[in-house]
PDB file of N, CA and C in Angstrom:
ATOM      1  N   UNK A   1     -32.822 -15.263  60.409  1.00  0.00           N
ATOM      2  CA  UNK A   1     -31.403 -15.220  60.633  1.00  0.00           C
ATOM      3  C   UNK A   1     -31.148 -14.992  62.124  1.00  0.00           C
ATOM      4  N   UNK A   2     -30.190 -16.111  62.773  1.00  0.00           N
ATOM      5  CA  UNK A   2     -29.734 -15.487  63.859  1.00  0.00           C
ATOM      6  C   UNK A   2     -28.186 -15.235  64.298  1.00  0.00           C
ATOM      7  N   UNK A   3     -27.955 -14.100  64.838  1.00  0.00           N
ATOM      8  CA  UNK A   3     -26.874 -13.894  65.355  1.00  0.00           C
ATOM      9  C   UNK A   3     -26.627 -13.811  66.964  1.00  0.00           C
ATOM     10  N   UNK A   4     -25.152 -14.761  67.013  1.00  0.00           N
ATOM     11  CA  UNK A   4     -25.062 -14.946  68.266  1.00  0.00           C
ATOM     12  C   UNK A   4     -23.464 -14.074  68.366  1.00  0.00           C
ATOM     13  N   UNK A   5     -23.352 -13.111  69.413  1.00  0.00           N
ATOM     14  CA  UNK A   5     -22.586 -12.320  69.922  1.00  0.00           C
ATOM     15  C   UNK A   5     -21.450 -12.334  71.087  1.00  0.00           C
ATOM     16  N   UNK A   6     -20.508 -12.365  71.305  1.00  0.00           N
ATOM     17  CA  UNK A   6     -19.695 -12.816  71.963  1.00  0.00           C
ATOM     18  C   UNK A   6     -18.959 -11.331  72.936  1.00  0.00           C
ATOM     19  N   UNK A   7     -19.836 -11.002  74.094  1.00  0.00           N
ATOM     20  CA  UNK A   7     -19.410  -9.863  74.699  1.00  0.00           C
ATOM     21  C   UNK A   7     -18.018 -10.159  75.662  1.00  0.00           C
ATOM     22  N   UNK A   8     -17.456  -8.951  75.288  1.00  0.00           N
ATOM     23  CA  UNK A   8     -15.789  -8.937  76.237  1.00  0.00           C
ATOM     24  C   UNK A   8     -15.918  -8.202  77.157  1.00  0.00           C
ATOM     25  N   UNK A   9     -15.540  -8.511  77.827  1.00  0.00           N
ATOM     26  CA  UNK A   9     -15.231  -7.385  79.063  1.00  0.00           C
ATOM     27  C   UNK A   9     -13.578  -6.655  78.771  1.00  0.00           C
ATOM     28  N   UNK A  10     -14.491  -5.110  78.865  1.00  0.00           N
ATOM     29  CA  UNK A  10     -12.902  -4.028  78.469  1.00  0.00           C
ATOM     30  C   UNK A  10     -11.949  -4.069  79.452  1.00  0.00           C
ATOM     31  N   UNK A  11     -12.223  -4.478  80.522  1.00  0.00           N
ATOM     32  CA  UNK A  11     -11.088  -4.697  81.938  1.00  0.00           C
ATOM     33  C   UNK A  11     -10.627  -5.368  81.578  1.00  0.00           C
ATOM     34  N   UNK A  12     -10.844  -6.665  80.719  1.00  0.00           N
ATOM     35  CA  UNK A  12      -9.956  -7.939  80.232  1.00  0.00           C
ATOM     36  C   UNK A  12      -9.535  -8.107  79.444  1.00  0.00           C
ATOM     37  N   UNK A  13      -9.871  -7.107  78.051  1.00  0.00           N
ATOM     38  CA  UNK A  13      -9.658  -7.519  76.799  1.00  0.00           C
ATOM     39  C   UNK A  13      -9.993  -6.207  76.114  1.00  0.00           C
ATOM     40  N   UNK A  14      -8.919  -5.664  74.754  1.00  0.00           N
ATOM     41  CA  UNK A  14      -9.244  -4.956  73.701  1.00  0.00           C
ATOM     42  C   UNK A  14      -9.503  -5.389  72.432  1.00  0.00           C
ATOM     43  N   UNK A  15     -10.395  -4.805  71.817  1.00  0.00           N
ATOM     44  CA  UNK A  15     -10.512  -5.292  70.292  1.00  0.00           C
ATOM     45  C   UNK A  15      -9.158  -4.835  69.664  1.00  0.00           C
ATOM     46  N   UNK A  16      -8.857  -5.127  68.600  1.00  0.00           N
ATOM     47  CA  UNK A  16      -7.699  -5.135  67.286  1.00  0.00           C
ATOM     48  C   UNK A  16      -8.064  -3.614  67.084  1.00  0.00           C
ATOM     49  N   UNK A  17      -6.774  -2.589  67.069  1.00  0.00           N
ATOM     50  CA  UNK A  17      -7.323  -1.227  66.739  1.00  0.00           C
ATOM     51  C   UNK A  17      -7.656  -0.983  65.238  1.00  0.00           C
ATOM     52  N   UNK A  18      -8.829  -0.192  65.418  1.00  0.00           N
ATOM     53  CA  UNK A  18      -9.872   0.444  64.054  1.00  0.00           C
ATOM     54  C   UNK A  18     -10.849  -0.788  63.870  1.00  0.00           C
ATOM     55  N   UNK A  19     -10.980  -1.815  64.780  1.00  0.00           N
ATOM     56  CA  UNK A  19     -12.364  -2.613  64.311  1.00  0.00           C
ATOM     57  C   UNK A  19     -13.735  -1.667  64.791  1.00  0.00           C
ATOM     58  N   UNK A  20     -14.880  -2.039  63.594  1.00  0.00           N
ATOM     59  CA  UNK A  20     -16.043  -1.972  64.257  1.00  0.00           C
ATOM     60  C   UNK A  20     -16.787  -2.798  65.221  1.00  0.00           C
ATOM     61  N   UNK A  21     -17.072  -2.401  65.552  1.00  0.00           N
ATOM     62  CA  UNK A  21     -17.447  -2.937  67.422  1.00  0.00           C
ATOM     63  C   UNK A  21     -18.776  -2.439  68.024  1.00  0.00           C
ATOM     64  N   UNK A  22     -19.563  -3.415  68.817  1.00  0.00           N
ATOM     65  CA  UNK A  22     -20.622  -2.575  69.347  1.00  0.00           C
ATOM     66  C   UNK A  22     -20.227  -2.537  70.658  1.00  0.00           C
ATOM     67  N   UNK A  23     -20.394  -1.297  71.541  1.00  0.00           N
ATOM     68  CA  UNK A  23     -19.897  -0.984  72.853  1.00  0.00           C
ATOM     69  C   UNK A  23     -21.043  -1.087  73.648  1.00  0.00           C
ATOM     70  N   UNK A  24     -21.221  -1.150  75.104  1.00  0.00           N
ATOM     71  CA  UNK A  24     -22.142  -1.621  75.820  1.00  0.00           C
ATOM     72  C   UNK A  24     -21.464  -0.477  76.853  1.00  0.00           C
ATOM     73  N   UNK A  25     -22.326   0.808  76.644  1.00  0.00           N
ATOM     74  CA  UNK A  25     -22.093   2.089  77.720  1.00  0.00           C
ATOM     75  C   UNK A  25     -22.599   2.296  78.824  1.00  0.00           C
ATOM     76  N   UNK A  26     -22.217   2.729  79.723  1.00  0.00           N
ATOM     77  CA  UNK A  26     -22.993   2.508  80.813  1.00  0.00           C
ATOM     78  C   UNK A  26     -22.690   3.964  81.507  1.00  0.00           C
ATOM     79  N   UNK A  27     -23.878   4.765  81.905  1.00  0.00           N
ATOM     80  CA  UNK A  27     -23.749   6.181  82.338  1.00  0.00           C
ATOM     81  C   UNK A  27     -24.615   6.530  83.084  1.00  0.00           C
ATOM     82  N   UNK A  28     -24.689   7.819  83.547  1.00  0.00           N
ATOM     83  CA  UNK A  28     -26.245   8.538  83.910  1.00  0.00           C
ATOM     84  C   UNK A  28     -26.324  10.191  83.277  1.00  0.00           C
ATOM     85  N   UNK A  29     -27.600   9.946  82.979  1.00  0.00           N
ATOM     86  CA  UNK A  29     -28.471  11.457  82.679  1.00  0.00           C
ATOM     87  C   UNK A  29     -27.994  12.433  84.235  1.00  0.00           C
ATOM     88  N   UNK A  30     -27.938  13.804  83.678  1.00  0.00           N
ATOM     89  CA  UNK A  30     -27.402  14.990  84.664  1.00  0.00           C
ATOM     90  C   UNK A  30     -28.550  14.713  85.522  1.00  0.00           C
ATOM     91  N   UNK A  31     -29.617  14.536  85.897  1.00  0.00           N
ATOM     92  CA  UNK A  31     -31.089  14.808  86.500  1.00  0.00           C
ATOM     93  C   UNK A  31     -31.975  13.977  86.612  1.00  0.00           C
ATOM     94  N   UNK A  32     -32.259  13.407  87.825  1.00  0.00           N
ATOM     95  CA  UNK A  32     -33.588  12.811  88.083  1.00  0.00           C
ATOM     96  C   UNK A  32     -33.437  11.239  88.609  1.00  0.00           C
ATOM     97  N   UNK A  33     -34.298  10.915  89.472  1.00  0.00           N
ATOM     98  CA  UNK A  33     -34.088   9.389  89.885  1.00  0.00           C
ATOM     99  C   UNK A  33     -34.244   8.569  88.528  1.00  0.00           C
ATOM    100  N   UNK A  34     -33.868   7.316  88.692  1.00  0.00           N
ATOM    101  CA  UNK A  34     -33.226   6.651  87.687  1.00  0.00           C
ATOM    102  C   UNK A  34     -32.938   7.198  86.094  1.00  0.00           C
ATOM    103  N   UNK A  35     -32.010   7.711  86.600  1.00  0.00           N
ATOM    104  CA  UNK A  35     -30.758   8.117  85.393  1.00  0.00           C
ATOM    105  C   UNK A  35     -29.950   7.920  84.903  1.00  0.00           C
ATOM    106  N   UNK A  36     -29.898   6.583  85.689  1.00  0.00           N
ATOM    107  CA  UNK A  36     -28.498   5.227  85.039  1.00  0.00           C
ATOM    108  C   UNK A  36     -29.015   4.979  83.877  1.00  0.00           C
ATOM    109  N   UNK A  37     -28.218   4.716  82.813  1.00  0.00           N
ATOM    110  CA  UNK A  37     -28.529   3.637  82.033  1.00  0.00           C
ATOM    111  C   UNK A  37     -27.471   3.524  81.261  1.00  0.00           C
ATOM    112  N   UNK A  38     -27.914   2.141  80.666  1.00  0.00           N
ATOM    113  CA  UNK A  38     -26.295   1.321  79.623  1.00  0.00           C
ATOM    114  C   UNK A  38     -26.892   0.431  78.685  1.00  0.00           C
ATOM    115  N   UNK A  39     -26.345   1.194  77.346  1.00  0.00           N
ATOM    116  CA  UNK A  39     -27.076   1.064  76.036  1.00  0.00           C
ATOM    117  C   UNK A  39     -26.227   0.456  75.075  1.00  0.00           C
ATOM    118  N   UNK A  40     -26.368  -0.220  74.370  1.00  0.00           N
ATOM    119  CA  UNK A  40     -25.294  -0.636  73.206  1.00  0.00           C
ATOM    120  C   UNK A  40     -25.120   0.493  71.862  1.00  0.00           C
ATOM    121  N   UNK A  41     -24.049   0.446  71.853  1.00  0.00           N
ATOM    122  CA  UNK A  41     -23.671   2.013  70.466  1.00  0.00           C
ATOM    123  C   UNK A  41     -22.639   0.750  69.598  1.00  0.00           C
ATOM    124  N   UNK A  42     -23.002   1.292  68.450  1.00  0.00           N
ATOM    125  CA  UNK A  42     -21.477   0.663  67.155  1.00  0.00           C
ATOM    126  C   UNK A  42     -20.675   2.009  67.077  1.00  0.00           C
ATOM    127  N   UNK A  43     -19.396   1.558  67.378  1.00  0.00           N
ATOM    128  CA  UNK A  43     -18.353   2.376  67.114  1.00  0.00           C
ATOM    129  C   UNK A  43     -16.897   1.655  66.886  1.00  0.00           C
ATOM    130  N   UNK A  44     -15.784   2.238  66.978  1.00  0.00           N
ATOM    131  CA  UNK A  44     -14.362   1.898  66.831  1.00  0.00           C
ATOM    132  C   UNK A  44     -13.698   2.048  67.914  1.00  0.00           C
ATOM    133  N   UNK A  45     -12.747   1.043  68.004  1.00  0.00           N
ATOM    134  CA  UNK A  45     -11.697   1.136  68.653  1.00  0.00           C
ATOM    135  C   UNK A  45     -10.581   1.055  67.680  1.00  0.00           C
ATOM    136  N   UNK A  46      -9.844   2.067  68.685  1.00  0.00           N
ATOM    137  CA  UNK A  46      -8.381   2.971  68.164  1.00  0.00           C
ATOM    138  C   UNK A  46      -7.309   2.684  69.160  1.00  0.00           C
ATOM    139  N   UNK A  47      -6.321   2.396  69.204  1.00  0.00           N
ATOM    140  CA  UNK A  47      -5.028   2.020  70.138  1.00  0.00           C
ATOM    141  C   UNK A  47      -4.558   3.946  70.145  1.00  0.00           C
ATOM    142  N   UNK A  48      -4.596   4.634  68.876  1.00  0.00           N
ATOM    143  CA  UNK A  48      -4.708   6.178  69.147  1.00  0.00           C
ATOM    144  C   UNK A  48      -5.006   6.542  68.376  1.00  0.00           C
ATOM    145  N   UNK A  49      -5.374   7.840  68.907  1.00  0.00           N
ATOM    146  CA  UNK A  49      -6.688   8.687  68.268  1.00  0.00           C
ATOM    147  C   UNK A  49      -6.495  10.423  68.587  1.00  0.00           C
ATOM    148  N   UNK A  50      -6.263  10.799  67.328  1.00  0.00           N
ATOM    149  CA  UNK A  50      -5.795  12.353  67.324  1.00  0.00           C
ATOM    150  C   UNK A  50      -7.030  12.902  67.532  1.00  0.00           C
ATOM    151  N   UNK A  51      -7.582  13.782  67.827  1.00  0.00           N
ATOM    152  CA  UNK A  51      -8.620  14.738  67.866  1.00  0.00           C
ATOM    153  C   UNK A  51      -8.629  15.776  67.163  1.00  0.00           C
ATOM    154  N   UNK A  52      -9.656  15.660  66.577  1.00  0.00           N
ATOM    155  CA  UNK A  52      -9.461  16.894  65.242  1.00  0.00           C
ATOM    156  C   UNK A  52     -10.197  18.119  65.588  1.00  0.00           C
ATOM    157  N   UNK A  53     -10.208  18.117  66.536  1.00  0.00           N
ATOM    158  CA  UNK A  53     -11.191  19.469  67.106  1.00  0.00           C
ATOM    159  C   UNK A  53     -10.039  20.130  68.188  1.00  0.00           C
ATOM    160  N   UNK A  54      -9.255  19.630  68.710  1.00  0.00           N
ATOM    161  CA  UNK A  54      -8.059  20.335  69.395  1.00  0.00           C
ATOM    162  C   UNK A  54      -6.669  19.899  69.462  1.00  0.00           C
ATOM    163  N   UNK A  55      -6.549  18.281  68.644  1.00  0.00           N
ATOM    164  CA  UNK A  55      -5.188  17.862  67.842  1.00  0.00           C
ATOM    165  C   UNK A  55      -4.391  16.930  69.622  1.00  0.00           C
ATOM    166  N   UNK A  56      -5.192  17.198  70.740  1.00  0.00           N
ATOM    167  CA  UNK A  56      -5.283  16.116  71.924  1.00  0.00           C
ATOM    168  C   UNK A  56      -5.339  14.654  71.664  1.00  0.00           C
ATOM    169  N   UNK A  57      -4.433  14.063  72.015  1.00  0.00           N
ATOM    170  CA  UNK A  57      -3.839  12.604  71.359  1.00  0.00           C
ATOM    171  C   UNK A  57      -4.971  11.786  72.502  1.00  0.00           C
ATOM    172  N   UNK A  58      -5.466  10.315  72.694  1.00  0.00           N
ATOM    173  CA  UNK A  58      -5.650   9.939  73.341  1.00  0.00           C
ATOM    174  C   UNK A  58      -5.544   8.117  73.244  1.00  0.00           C
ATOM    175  N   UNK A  59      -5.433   7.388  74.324  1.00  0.00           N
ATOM    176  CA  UNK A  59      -5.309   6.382  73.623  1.00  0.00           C
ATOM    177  C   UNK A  59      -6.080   5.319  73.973  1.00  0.00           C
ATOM    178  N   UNK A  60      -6.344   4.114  73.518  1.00  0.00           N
ATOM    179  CA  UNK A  60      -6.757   2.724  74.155  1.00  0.00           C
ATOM    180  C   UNK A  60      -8.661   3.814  74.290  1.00  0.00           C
ATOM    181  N   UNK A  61      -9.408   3.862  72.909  1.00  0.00           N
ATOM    182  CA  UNK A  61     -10.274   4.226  73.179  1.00  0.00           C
ATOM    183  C   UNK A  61     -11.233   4.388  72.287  1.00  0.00           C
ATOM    184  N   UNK A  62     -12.746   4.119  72.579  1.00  0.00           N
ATOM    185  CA  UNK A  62     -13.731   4.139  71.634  1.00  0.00           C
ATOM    186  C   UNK A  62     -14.501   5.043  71.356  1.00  0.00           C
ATOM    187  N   UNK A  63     -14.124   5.208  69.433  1.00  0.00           N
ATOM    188  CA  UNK A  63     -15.275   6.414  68.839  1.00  0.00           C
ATOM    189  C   UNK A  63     -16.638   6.116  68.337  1.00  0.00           C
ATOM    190  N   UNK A  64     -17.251   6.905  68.520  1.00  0.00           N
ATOM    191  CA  UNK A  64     -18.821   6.678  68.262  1.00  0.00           C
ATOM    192  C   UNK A  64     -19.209   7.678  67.439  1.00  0.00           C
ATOM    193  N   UNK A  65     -20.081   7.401  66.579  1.00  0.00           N
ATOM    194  CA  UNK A  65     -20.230   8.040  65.031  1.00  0.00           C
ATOM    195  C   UNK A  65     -20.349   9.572  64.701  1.00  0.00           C
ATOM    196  N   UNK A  66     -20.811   9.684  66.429  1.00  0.00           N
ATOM    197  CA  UNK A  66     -20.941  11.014  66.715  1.00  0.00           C
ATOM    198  C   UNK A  66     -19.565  11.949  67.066  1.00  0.00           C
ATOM    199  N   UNK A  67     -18.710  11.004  66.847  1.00  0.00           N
ATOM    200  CA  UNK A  67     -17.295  11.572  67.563  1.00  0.00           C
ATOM    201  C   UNK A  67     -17.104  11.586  68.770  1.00  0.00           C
ATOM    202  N   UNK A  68     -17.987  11.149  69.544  1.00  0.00           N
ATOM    203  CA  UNK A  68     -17.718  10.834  70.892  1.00  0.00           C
ATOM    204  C   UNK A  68     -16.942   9.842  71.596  1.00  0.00           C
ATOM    205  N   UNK A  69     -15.643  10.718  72.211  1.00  0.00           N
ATOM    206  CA  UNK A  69     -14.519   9.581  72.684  1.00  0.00           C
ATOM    207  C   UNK A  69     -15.253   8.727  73.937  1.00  0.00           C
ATOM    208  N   UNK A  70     -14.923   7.663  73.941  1.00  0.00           N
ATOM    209  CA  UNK A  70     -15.291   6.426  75.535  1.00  0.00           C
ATOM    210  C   UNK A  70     -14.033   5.805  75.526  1.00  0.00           C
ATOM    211  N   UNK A  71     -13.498   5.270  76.949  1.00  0.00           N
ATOM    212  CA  UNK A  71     -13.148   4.480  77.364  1.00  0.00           C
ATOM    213  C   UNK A  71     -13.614   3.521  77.918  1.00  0.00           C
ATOM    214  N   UNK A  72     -12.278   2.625  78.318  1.00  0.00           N
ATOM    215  CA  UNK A  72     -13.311   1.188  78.975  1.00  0.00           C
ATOM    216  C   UNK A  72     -13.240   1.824  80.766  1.00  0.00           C
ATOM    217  N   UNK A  73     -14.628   0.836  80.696  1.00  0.00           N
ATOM    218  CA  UNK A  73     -15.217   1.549  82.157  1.00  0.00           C
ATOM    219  C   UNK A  73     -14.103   1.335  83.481  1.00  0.00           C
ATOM    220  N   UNK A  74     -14.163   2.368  83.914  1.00  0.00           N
ATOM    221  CA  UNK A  74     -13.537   2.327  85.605  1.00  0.00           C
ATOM    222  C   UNK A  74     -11.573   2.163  84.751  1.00  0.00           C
ATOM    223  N   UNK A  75     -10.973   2.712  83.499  1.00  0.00           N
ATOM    224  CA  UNK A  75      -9.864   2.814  83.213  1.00  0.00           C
ATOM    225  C   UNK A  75      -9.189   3.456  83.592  1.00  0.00           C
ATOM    226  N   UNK A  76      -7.627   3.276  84.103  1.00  0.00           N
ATOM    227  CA  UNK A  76      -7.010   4.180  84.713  1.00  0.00           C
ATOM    228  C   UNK A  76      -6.539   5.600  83.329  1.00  0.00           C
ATOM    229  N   UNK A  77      -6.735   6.860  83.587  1.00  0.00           N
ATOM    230  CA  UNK A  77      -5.979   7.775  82.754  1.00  0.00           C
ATOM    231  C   UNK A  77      -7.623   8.562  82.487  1.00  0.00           C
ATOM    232  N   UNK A  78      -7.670   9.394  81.475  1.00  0.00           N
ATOM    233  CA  UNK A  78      -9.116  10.008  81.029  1.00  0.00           C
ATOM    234  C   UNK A  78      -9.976   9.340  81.712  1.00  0.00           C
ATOM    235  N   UNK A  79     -10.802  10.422  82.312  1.00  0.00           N
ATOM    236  CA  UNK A  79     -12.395  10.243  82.809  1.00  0.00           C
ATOM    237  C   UNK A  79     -13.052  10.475  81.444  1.00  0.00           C
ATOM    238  N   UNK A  80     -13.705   9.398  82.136  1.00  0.00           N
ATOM    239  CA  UNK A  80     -15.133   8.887  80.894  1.00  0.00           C
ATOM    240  C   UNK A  80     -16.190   9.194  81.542  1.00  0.00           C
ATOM    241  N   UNK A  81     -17.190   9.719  81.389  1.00  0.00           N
ATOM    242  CA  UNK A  81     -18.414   9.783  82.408  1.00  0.00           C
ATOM    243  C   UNK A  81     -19.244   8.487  81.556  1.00  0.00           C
ATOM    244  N   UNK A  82     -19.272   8.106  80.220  1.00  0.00           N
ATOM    245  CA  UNK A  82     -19.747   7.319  79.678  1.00  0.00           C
ATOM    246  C   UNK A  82     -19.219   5.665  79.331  1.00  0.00           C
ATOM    247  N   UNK A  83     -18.454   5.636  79.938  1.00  0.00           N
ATOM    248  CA  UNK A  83     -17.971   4.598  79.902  1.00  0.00           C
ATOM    249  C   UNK A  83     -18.107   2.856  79.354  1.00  0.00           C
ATOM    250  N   UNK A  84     -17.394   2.148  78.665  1.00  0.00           N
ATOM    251  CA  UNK A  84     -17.511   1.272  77.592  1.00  0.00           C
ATOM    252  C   UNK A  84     -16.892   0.279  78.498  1.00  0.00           C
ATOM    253  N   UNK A  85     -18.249  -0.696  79.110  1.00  0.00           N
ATOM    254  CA  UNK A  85     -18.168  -1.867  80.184  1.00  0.00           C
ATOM    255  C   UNK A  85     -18.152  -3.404  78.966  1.00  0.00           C
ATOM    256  N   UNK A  86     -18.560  -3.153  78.077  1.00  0.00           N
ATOM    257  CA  UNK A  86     -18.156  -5.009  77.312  1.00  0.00           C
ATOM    258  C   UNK A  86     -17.776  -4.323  75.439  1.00  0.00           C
ATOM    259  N   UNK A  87     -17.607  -5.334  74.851  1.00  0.00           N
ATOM    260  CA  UNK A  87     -17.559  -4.887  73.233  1.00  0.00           C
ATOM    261  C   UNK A  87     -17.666  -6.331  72.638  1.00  0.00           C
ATOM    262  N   UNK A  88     -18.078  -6.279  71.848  1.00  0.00           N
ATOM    263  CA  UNK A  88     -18.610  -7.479  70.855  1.00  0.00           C
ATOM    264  C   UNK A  88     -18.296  -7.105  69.482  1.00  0.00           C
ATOM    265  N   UNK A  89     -17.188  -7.719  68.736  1.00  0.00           N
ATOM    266  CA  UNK A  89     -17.138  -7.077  67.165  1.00  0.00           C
ATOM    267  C   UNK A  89     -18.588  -7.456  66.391  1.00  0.00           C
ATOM    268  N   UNK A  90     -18.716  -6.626  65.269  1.00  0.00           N
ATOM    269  CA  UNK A  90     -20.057  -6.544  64.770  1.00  0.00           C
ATOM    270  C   UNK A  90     -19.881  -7.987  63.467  1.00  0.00           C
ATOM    271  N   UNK A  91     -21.021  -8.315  64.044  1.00  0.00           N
ATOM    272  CA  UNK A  91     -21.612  -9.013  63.158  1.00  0.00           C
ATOM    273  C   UNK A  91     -21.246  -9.733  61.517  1.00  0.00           C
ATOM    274  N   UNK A  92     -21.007 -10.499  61.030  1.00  0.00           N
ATOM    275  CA  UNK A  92     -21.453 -10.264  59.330  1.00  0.00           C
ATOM    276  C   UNK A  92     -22.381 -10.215  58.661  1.00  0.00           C
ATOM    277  N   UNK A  93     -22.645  -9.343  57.824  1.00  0.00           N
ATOM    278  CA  UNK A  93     -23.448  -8.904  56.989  1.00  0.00           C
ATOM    279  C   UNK A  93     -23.933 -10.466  56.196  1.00  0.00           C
ATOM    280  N   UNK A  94     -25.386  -9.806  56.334  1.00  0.00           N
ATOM    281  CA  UNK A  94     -26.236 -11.467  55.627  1.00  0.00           C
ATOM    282  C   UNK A  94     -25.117 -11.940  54.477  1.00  0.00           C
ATOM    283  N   UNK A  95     -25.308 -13.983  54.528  1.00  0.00           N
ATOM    284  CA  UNK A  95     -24.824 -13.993  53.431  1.00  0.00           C
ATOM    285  C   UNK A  95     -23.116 -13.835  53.339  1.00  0.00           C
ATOM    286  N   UNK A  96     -22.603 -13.150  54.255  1.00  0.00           N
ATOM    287  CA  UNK A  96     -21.056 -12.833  53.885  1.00  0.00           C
ATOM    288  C   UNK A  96     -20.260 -13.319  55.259  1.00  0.00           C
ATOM    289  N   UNK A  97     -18.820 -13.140  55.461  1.00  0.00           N
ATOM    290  CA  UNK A  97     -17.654 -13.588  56.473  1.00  0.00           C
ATOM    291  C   UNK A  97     -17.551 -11.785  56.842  1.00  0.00           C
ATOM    292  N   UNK A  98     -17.629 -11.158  56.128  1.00  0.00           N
ATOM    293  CA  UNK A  98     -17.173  -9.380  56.529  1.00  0.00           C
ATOM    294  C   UNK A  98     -18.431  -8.773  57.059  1.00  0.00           C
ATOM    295  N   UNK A  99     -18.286  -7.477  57.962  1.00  0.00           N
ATOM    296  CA  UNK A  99     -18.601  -6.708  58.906  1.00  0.00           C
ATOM    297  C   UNK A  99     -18.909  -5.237  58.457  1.00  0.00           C
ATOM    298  N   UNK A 100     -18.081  -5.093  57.070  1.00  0.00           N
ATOM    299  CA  UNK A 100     -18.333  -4.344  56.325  1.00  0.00           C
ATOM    300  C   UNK A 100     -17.411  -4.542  54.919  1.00  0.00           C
ATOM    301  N   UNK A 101     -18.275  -3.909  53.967  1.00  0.00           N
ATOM    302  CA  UNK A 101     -18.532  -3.807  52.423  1.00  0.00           C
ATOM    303  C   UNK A 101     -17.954  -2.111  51.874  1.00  0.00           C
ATOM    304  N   UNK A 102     -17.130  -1.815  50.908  1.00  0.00           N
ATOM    305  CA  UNK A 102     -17.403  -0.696  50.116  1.00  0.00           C
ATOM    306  C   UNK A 102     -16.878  -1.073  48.722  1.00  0.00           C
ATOM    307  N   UNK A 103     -17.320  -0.401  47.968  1.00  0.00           N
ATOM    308  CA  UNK A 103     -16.969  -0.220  46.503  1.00  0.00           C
ATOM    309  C   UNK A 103     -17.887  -1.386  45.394  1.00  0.00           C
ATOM    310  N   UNK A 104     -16.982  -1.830  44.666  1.00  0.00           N
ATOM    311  CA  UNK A 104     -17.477  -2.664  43.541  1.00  0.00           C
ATOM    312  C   UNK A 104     -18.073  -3.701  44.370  1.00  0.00           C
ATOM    313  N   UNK A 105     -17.893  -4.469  45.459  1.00  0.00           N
ATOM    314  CA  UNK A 105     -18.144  -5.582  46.143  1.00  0.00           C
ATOM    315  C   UNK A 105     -19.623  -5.358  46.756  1.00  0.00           C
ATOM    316  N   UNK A 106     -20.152  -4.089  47.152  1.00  0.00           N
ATOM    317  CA  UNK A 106     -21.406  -4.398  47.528  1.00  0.00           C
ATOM    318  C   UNK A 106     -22.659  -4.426  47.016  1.00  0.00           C
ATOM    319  N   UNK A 107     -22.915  -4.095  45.737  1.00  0.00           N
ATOM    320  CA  UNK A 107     -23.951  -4.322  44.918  1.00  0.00           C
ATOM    321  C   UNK A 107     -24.088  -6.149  44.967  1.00  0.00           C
ATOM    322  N   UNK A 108     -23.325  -6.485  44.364  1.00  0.00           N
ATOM    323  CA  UNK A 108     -23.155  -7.917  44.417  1.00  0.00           C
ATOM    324  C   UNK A 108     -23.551  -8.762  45.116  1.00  0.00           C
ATOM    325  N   UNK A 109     -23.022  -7.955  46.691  1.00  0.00           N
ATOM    326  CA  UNK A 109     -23.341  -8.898  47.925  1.00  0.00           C
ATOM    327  C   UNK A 109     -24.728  -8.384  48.377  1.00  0.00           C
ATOM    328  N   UNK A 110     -25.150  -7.521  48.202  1.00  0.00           N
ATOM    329  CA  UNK A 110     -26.401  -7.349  48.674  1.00  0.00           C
ATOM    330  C   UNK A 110     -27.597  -7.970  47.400  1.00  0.00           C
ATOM    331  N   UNK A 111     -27.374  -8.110  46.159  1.00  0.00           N
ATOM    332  CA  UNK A 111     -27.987  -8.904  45.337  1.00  0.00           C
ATOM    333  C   UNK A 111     -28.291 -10.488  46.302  1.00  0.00           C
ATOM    334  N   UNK A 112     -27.294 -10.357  46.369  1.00  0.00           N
ATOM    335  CA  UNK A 112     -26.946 -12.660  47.183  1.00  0.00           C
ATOM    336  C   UNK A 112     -27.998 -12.138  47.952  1.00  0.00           C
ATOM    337  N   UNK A 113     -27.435 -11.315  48.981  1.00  0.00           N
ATOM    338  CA  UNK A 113     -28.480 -10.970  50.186  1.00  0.00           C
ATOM    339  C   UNK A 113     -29.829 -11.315  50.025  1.00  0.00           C
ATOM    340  N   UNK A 114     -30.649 -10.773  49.360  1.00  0.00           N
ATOM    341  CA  UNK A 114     -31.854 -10.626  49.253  1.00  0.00           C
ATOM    342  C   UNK A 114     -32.417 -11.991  48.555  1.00  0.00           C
ATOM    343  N   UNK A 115     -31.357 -12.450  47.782  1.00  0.00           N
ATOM    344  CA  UNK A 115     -31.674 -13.896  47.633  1.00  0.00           C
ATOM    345  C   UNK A 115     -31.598 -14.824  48.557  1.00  0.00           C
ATOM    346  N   UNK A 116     -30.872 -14.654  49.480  1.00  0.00           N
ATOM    347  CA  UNK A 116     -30.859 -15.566  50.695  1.00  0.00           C
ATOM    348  C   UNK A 116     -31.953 -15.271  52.165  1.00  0.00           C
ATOM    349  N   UNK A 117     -32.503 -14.262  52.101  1.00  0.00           N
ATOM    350  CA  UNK A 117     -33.461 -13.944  53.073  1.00  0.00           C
ATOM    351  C   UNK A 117     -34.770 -14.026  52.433  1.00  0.00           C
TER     352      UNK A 117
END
């Protein structure tokens, strides 16, 4: 199976708020020569986003599973030290048009699945 991915640049473009999305972060470690680095994470984008740990509104911004807020890189408003330089919505799941599955529908589709790989 192959998948081909279509990266955005966040200076140019937002995803649809609450899609899943893979973000392309780009940061550095507190310490040590080469400490840059920029990794791809799956998370969401939110147009807004309450914080449930101090009820701080924020907006135009991506969560990561860990609860970790990002913005898009070099954005005017909140510093990001981690910052979210492209996004690519995720994928479909073998076999299907959707990105994600719950309830009665995924037994089913993952049956096909395994028949098709």
């Amino acid at each position: 199976m192959t998948v081909v991915l279509q990266w955005i640049d966040a200076g140019d473009e937002l995803p649809e708020t609450g899609s899943g999305v893979l973000g392309a972060v780009a940061g550095r470690y507190a310490k040590g020569p080469g400490s840059d680095f920029w990794v791809v994470l799956p998370m969401r984008f939110l147009e807004r986003h309450v914080s449930e740990t101090n009820g701080r509104e924020f907006q135009d911004c991506f969560l990561d599973r860990g609860g970790v807020i990002r913005f898009p890189y070099d954005a005017p408003g909140p510093a990001s030290p981690e910052g979210v330089t492209h996004w690519a919505y995720l994928p479909a799941l073998p076999g299907t048009a959707f990105n994600h599955l719950v309830g009665h529908t995924v037994a089913p589709s993952l049956q096909a699945a395994f028949g098709l790989l």
